[in-house]
C-alpha atoms as a PDB file:
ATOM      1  CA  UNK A   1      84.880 116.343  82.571  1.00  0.00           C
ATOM      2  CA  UNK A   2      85.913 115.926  78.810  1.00  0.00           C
ATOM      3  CA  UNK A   3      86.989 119.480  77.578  1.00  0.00           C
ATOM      4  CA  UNK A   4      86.471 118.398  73.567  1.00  0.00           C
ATOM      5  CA  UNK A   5      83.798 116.788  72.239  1.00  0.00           C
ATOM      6  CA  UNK A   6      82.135 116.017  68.421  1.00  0.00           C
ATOM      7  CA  UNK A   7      78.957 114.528  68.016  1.00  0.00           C
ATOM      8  CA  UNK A   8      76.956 113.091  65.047  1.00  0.00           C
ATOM      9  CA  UNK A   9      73.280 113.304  64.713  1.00  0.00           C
ATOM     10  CA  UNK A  10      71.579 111.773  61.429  1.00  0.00           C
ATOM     11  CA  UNK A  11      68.626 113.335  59.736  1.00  0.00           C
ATOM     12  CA  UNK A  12      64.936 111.970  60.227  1.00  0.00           C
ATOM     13  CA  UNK A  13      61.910 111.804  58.183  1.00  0.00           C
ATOM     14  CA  UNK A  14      58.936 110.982  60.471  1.00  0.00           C
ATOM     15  CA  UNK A  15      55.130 109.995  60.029  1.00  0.00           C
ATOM     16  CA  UNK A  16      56.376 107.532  56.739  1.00  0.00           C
ATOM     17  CA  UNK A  17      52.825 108.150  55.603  1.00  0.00           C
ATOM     18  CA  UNK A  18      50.039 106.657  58.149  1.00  0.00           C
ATOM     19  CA  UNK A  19      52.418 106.756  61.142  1.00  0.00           C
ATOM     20  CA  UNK A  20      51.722 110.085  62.223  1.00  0.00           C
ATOM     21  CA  UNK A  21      53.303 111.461  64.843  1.00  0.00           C
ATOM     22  CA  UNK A  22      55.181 108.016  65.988  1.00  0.00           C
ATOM     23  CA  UNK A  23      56.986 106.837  63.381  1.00  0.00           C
ATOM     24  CA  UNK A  24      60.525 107.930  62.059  1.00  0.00           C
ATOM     25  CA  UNK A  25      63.524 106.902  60.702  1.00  0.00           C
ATOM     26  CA  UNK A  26      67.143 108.056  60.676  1.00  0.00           C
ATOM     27  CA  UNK A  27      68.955 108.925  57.320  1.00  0.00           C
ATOM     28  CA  UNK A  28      72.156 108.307  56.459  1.00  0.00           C
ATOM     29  CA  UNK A  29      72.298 112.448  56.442  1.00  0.00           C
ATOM     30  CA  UNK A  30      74.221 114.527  59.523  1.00  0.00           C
ATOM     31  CA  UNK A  31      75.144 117.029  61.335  1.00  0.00           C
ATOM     32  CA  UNK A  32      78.751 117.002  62.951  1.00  0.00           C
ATOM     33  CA  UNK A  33      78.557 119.283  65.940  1.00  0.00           C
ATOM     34  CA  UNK A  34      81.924 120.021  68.220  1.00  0.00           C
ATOM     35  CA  UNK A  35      82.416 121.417  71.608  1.00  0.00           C
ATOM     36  CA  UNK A  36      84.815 122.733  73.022  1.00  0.00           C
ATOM     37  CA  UNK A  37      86.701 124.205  75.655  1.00  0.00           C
ATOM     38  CA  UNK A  38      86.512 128.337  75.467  1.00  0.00           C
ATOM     39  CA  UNK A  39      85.604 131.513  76.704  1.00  0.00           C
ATOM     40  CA  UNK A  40      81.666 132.057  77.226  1.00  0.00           C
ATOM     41  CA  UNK A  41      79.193 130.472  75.141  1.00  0.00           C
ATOM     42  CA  UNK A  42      79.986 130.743  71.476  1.00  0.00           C
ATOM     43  CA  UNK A  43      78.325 128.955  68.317  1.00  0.00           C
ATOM     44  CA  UNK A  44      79.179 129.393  64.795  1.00  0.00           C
ATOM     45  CA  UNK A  45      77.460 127.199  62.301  1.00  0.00           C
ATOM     46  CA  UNK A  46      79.358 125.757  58.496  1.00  0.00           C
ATOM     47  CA  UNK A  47      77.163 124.447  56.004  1.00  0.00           C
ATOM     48  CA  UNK A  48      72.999 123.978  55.462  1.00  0.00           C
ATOM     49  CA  UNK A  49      71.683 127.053  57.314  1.00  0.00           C
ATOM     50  CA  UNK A  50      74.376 128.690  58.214  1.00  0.00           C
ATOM     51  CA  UNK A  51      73.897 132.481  57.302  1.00  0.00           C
ATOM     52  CA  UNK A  52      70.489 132.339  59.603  1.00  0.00           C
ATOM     53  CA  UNK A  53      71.914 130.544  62.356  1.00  0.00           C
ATOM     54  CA  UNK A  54      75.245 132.274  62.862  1.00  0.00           C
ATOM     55  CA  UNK A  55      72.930 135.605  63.529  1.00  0.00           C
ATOM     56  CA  UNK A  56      73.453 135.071  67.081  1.00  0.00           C
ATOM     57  CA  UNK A  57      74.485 132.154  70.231  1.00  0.00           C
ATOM     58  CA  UNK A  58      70.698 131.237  71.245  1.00  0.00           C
ATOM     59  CA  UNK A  59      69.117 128.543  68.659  1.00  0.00           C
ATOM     60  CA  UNK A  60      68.166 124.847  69.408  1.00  0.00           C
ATOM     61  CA  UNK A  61      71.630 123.257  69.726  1.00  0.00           C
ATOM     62  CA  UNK A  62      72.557 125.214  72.598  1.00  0.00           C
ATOM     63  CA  UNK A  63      69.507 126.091  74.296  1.00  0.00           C
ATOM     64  CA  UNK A  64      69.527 121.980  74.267  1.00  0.00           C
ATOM     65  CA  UNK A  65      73.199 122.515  76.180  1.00  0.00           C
ATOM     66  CA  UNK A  66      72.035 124.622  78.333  1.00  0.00           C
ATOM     67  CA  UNK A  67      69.535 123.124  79.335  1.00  0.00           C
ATOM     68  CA  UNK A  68      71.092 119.238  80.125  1.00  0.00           C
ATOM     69  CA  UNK A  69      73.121 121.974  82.731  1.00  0.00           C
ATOM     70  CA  UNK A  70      70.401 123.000  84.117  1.00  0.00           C
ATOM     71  CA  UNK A  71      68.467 119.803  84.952  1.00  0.00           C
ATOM     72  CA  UNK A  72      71.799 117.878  85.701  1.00  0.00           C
ATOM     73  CA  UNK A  73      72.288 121.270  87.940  1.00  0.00           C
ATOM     74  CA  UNK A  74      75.605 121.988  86.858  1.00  0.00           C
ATOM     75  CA  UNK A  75      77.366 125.358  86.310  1.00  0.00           C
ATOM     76  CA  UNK A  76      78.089 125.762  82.535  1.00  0.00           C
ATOM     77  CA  UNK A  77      81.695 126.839  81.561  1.00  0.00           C
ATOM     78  CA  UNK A  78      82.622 128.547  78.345  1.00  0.00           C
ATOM     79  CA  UNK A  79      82.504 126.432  75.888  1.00  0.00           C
ATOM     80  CA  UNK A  80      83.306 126.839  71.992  1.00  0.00           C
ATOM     81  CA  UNK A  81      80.432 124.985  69.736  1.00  0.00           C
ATOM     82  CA  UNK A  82      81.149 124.634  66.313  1.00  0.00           C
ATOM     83  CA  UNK A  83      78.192 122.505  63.907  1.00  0.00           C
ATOM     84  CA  UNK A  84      78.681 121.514  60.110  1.00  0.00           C
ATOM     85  CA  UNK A  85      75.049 120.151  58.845  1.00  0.00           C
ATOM     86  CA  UNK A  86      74.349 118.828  56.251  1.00  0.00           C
ATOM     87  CA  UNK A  87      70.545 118.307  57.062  1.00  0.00           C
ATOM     88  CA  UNK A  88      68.533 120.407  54.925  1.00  0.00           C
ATOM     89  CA  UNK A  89      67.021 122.931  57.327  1.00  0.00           C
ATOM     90  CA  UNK A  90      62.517 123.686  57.260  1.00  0.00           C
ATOM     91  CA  UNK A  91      62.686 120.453  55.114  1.00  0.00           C
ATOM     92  CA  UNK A  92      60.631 117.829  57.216  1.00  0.00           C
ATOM     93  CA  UNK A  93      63.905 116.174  58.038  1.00  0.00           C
ATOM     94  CA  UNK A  94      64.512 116.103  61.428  1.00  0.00           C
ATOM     95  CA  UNK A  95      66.757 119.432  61.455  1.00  0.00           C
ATOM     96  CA  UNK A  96      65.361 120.690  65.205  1.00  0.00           C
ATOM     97  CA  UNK A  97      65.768 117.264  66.618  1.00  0.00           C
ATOM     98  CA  UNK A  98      69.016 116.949  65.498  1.00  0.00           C
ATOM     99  CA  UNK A  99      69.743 120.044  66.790  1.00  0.00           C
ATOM    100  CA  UNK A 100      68.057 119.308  70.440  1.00  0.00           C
ATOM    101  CA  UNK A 101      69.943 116.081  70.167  1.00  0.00           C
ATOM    102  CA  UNK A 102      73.708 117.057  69.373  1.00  0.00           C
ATOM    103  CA  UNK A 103      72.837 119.781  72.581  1.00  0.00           C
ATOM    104  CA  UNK A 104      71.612 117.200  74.943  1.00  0.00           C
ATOM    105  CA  UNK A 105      74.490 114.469  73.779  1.00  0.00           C
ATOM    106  CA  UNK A 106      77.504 117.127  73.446  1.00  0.00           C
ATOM    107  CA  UNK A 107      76.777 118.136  77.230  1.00  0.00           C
ATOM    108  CA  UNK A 108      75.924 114.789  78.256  1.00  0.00           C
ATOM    109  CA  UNK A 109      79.579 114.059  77.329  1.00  0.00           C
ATOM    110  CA  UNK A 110      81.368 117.205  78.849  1.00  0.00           C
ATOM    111  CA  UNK A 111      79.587 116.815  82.213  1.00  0.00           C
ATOM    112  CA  UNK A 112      80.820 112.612  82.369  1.00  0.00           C
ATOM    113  CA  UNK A 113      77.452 111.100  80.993  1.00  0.00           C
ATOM    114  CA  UNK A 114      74.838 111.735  83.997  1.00  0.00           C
ATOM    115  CA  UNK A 115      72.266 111.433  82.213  1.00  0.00           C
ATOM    116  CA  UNK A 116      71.037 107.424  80.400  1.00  0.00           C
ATOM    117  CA  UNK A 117      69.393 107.264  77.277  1.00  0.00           C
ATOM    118  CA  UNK A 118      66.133 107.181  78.619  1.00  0.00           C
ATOM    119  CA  UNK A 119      66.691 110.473  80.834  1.00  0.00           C
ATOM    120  CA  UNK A 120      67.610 112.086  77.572  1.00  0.00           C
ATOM    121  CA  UNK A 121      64.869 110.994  75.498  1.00  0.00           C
ATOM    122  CA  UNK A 122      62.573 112.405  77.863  1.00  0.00           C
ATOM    123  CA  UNK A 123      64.450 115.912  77.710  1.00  0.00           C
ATOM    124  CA  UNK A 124      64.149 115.640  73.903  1.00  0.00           C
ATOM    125  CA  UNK A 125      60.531 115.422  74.302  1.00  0.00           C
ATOM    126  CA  UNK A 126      59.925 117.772  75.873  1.00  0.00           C
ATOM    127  CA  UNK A 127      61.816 120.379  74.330  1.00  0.00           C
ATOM    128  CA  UNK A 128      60.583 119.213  70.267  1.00  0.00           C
ATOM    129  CA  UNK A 129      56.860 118.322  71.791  1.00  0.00           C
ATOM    130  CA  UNK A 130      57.128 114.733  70.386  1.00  0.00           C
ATOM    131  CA  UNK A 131      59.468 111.464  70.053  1.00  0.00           C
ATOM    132  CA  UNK A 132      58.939 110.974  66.319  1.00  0.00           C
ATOM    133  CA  UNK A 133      61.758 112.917  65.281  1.00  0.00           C
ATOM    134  CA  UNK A 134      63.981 112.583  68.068  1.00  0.00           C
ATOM    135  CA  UNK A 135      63.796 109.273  68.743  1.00  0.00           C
ATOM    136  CA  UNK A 136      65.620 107.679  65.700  1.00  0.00           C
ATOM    137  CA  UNK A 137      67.883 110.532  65.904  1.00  0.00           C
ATOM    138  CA  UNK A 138      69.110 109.031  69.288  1.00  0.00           C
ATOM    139  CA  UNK A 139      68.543 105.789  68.413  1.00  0.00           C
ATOM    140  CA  UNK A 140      68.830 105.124  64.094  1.00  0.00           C
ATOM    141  CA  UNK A 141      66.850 103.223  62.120  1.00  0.00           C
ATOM    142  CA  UNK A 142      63.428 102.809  62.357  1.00  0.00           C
ATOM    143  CA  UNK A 143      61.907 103.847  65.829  1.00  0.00           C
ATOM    144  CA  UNK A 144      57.818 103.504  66.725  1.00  0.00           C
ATOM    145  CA  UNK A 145      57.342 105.764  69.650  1.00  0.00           C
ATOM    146  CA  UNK A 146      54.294 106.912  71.651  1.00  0.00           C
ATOM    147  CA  UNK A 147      53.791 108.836  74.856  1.00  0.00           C
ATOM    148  CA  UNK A 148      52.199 106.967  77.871  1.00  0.00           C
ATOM    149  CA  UNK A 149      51.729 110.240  81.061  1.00  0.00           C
ATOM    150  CA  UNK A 150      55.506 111.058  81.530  1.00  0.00           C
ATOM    151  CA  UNK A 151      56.760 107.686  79.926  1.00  0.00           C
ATOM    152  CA  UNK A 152      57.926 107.466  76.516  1.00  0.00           C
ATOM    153  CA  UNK A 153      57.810 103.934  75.122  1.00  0.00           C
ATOM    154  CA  UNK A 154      59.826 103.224  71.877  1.00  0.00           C
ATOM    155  CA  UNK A 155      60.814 100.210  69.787  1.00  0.00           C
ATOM    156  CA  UNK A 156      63.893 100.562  67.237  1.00  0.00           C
ATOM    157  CA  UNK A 157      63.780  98.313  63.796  1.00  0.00           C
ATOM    158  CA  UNK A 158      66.670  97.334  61.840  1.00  0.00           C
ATOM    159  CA  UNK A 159      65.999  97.974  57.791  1.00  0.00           C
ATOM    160  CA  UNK A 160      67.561  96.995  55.024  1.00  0.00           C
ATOM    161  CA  UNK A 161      69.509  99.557  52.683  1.00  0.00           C
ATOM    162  CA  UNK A 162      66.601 100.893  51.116  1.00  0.00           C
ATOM    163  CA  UNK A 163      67.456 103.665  48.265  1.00  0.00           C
ATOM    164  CA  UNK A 164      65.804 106.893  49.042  1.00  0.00           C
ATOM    165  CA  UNK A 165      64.676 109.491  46.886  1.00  0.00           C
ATOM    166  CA  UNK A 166      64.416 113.548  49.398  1.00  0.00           C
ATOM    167  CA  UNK A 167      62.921 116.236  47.186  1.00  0.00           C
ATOM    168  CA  UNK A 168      62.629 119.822  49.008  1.00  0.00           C
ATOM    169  CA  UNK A 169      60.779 122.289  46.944  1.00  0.00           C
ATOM    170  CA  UNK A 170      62.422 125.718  48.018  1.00  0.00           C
ATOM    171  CA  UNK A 171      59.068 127.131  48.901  1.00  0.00           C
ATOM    172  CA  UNK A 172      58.020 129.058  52.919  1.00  0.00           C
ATOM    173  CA  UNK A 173      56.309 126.111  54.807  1.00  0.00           C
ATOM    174  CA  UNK A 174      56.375 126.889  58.355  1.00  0.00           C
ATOM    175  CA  UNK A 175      55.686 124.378  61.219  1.00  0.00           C
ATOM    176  CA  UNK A 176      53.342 126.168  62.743  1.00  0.00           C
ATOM    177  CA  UNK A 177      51.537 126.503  58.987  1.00  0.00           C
ATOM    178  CA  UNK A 178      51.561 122.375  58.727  1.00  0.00           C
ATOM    179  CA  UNK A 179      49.624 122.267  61.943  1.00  0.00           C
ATOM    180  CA  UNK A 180      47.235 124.930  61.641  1.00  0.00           C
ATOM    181  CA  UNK A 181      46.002 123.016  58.307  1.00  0.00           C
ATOM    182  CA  UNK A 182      45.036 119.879  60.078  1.00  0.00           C
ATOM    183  CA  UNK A 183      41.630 118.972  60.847  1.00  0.00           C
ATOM    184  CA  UNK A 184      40.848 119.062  64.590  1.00  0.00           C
ATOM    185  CA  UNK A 185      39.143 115.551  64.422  1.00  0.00           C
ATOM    186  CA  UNK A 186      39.153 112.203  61.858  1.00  0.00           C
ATOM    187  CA  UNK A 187      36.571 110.138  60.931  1.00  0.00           C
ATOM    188  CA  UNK A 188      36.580 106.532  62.111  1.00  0.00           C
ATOM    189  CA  UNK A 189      36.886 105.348  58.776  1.00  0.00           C
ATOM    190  CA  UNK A 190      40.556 107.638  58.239  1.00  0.00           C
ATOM    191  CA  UNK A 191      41.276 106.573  61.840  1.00  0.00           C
ATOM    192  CA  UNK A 192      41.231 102.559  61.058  1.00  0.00           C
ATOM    193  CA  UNK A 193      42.680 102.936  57.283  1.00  0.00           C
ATOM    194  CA  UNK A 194      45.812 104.583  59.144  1.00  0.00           C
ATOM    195  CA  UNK A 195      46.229 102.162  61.763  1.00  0.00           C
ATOM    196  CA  UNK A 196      46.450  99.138  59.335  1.00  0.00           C
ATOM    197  CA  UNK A 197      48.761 100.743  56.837  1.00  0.00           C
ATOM    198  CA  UNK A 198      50.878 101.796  60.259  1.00  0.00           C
ATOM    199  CA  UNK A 199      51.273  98.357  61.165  1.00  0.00           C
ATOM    200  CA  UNK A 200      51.675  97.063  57.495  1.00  0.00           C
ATOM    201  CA  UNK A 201      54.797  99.599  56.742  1.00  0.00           C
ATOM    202  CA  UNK A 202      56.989  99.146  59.859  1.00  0.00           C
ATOM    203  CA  UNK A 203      56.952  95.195  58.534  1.00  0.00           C
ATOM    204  CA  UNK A 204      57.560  95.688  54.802  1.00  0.00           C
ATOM    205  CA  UNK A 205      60.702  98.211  56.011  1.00  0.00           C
ATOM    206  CA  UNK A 206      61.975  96.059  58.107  1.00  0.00           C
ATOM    207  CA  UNK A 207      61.619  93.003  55.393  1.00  0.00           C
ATOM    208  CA  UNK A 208      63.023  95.352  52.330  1.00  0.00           C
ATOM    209  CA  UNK A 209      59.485  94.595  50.729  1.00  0.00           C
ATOM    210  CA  UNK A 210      58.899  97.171  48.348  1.00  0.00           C
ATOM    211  CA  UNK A 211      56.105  95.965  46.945  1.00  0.00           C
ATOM    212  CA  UNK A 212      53.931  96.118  50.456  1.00  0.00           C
ATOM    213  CA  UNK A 213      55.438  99.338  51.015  1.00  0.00           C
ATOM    214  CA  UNK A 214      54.407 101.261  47.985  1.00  0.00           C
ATOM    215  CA  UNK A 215      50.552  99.466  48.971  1.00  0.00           C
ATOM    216  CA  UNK A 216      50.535 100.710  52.164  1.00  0.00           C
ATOM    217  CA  UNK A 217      52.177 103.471  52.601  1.00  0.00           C
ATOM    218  CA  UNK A 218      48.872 105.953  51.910  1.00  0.00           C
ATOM    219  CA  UNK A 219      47.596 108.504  54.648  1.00  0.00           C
ATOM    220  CA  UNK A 220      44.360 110.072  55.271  1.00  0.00           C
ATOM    221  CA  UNK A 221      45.482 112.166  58.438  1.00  0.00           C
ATOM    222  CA  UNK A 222      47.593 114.411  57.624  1.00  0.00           C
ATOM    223  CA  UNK A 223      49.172 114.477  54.086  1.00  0.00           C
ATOM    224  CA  UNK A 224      46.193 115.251  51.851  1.00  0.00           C
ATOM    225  CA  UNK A 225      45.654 118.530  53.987  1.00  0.00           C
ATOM    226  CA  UNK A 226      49.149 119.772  54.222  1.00  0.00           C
ATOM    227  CA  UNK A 227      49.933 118.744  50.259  1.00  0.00           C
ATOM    228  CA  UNK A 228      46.911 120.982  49.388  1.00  0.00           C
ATOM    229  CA  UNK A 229      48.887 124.120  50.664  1.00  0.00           C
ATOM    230  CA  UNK A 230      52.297 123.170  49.189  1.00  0.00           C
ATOM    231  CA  UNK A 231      52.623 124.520  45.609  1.00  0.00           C
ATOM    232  CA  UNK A 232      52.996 121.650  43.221  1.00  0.00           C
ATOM    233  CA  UNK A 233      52.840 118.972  46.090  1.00  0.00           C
ATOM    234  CA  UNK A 234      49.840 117.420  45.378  1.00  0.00           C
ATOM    235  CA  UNK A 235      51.368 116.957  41.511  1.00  0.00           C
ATOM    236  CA  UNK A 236      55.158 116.140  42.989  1.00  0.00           C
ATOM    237  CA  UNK A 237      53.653 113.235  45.103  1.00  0.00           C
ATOM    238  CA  UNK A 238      51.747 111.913  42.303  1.00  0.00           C
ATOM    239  CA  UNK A 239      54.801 111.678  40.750  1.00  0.00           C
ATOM    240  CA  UNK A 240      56.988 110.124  43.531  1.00  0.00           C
ATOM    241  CA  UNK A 241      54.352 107.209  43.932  1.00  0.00           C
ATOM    242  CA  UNK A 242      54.948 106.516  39.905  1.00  0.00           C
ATOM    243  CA  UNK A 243      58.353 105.389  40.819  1.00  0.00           C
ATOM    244  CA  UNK A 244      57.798 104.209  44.938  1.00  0.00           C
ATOM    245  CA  UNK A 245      56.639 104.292  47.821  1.00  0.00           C
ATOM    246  CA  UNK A 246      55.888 107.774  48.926  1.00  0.00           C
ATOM    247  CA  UNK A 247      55.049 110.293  51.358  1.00  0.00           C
ATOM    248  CA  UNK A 248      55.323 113.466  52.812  1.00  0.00           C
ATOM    249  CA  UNK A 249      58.778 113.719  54.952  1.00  0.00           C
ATOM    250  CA  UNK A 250      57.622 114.536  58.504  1.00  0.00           C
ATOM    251  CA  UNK A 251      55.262 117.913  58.236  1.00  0.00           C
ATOM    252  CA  UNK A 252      56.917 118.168  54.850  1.00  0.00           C
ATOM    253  CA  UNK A 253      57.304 120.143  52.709  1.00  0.00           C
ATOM    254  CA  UNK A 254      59.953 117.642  51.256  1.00  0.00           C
ATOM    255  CA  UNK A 255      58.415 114.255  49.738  1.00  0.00           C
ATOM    256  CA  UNK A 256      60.557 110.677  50.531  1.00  0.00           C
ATOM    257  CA  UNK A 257      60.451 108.038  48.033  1.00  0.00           C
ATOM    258  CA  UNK A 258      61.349 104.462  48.060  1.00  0.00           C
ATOM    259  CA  UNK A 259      62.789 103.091  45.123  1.00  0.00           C
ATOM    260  CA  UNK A 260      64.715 100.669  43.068  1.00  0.00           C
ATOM    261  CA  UNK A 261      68.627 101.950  43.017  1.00  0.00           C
ATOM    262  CA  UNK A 262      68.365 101.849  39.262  1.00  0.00           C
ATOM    263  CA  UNK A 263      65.465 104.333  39.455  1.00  0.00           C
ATOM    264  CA  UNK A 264      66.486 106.576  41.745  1.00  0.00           C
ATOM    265  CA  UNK A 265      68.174 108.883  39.993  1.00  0.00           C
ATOM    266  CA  UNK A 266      65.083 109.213  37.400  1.00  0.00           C
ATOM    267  CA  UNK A 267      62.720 109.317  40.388  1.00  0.00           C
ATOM    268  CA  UNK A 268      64.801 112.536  41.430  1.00  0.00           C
ATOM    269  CA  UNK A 269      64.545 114.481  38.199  1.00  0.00           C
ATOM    270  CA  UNK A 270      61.344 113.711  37.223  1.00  0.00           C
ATOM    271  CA  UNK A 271      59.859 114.443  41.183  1.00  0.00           C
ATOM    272  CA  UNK A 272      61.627 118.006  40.800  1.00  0.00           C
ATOM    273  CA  UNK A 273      60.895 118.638  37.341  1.00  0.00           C
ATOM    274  CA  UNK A 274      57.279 118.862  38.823  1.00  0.00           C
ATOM    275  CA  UNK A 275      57.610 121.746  40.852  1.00  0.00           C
ATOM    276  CA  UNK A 276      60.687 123.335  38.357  1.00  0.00           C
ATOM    277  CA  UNK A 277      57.692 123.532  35.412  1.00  0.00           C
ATOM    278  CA  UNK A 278      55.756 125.591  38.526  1.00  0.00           C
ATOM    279  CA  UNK A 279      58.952 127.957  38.857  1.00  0.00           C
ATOM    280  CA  UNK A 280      59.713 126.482  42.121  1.00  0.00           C
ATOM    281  CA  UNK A 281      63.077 125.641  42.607  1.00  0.00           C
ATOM    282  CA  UNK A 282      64.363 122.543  44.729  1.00  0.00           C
ATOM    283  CA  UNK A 283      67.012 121.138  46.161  1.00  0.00           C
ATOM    284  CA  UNK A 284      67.065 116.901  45.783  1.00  0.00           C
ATOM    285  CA  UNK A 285      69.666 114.075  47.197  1.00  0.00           C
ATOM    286  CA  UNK A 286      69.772 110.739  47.139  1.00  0.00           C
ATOM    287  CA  UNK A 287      70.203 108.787  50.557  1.00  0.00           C
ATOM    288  CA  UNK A 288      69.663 105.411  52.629  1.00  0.00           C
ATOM    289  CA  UNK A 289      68.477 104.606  56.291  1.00  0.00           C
ATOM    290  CA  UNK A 290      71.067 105.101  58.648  1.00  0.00           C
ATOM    291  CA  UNK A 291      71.317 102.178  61.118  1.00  0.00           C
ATOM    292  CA  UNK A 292      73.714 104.772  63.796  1.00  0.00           C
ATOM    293  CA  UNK A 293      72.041 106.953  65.607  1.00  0.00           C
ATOM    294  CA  UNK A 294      73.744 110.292  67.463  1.00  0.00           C
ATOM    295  CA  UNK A 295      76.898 109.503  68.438  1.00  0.00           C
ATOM    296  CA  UNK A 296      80.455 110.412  69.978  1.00  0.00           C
ATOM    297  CA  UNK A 297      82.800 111.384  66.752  1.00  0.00           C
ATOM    298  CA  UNK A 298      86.477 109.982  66.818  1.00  0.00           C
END
């Protein structure tokens, strides 16, 4: 057993537009999460989040801890965990999978790695309800993912180092909100325009063609509902798709553009500006796709 251990677990932003609910793809965004040897369970938390996670021990990270333990059936010492994130938290950026992950990976590592990749995967599942987040947090870059029974089958894409534009409008957009907005079915016509845009933007990310990506990347699923009920969205993502490529980042409410490194810093202000004229504040970065997935830290 390893009595200190730091892991690193990028930020996602899932559905990429039409993908919904398989798609995702890390960002070169993390949180450094270390373990070690102490008495009982404590966390403390540094950085994005912080003040709401440090209320008390139980949250996502080490429920995730816990609960590689239990399945592995192994007796869980005291340990120490410490986490510094710098993924935006309620942003549509992979936050709770990153959190599930650095769990599931930190104890992995402590109890001698008896769990493989796959085995973890699974518990990640199951614990965040799908792979679209989880998946490239485990695995970096691009990841398509879908459930078959018990099985989870995935494929991981290498990009190229596309610039990429994250703005968060600081505004209460709960998970549980973003679903509740969806429509219980689609029509055939919104189910085949996804599927061929789906197809159409894993290609022009992987090829670094920007030119497919800002004609494809369009959803009818999900995004026009949730942008609706996201004050200034509809007018932000307007916006974005001036300068890129652009969608909502997971269940948002953050929108992800792809654009030309000369524009990105424009992109940025001029995205934010949208909501700042709406008295909404934000909080914006400039990023790239991480190739790494969640790792052990030297």
């Amino acid at each position: 057993m390893c009595r200190m251990v730091k892991i690193r677990v990028p930020a996602t932003s899932a559905n990429l537009g039409p993908g919904f609910d398989c798609m995702g793809l890390a960002l070169d965004l993390w949180n450094e999460v270390t373990f070690e040897e102490g008495e009982g369970l404590k966390y403390r938390a540094s950085g994005e989040g912080a003040e709401r996670l440090n209320k008390g021990n139980k949250n996502l990270l080490t429920k995730a801890y816990a609960r590689l333990h239990e399945v592995c059936g192994k007796r869980m010492d005291g340990f120490r965990i410490s986490a510094c994130n710098g993924i935006l938290m309620s942003s549509g950026l992979g936050s709770s999978a990153a959190a599930i992950v650095a769990g599931l990976l930190g104890a992995n590592e402590i109890l001698g790695r008896p769990m493989d990749e796959a085995g973890l995967l699974k518990i990640a599942t199951e614990m965040e309800g799908h792979p679209d987040n989880v998946a490239p947090a485990m695995f970096g870059g691009l990841v398509v993912s879908i459930m078959v029974q018990e099985e989870i089958i995935w494929k991981r894409y290498e990009t190229p180092e596309w610039t990429v534009v994250i703005v968060k409008p600081l505004v209460e957009w709960l998970t549980k909100t973003a679903r509740a907005v969806l429509p219980k079915s689609v029509s055939r016509a919104d189910a085949i325009h996804n599927i061929g845009r789906s197809v159409l933007v894993v290609d022009a990310l992987r090829r670094g063609d920007h030119n497919l990506l800002k004609k494809t990347m369009d959803d009818r699923i999900h995004q026009p509902y949730r942008l609706k009920h996201i004050s200034g969205g509809a007018a932000a993502f307007k916006t974005a798709k001036l300068f890129g490529a652009a969608a909502l980042s997971g269940a948002g409410p953050s929108i992800i553009t792809f654009v030309p490194q000369d524009e990105a810093e424009n992109a940025r202000t001029q995205i934010a500006t949208v909501f700042e004229e709406r008295g909404i504040e934000t909080r914006s970065l400039i990023t790239k796709p991480a190739g790494q997935g969640a790792h052990r830290a030297a």
